[in-house]
N, C-alpha and C. Protein backbone atom coordinates (compact mmCIF):
# COMPACT_ATOMS: atom_id res chain seq x y z
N UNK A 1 -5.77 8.29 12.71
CA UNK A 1 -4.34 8.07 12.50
C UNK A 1 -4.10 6.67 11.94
N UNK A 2 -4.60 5.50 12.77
CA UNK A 2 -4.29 4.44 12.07
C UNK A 2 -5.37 4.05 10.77
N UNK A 3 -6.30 5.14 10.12
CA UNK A 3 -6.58 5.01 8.90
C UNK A 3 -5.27 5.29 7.74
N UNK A 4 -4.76 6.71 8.15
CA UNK A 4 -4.33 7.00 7.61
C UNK A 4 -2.73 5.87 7.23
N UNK A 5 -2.44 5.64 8.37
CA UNK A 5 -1.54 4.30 8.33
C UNK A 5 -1.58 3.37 7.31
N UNK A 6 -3.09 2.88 7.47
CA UNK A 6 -3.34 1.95 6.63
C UNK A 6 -3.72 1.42 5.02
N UNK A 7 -3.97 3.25 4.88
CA UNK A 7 -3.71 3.13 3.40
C UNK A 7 -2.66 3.92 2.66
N UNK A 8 -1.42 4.16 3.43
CA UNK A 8 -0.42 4.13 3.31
C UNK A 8 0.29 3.05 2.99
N UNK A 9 0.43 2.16 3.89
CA UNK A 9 0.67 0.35 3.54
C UNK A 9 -0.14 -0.14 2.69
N UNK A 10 -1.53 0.10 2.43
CA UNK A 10 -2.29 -0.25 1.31
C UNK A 10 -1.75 0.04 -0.29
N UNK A 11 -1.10 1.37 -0.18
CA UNK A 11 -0.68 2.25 -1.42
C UNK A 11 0.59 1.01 -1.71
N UNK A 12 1.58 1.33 -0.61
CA UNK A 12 2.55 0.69 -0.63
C UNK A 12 2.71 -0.73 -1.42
N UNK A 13 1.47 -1.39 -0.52
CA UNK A 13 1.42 -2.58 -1.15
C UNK A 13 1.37 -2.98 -2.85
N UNK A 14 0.27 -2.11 -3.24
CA UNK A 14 -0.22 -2.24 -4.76
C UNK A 14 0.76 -1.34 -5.34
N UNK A 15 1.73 -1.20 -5.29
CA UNK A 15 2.85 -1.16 -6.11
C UNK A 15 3.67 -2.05 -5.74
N UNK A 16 3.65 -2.82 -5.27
CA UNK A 16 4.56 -4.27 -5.00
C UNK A 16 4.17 -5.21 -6.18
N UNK A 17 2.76 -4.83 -6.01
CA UNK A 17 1.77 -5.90 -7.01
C UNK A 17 2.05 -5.13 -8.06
N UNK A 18 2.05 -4.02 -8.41
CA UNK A 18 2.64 -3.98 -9.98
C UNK A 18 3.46 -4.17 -10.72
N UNK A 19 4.62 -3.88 -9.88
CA UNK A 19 6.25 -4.17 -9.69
C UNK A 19 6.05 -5.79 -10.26
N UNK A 20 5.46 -6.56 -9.31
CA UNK A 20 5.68 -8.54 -9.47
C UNK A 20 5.27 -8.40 -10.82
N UNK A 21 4.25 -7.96 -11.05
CA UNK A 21 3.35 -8.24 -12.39
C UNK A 21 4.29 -7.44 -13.59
């Protein structure tokens, strides 16, 4: 479960980073 969590927030993240960029 908290894998799955975590690359959820992982995903999440690297579209933040594409978004900035």
């Amino acid at each position: 479960m908290t894998n799955g969590v975590g690359l959820w927030r992982f995903h999440i993240n690297n579209e933040l980073l594409i978004v900035k960029l």
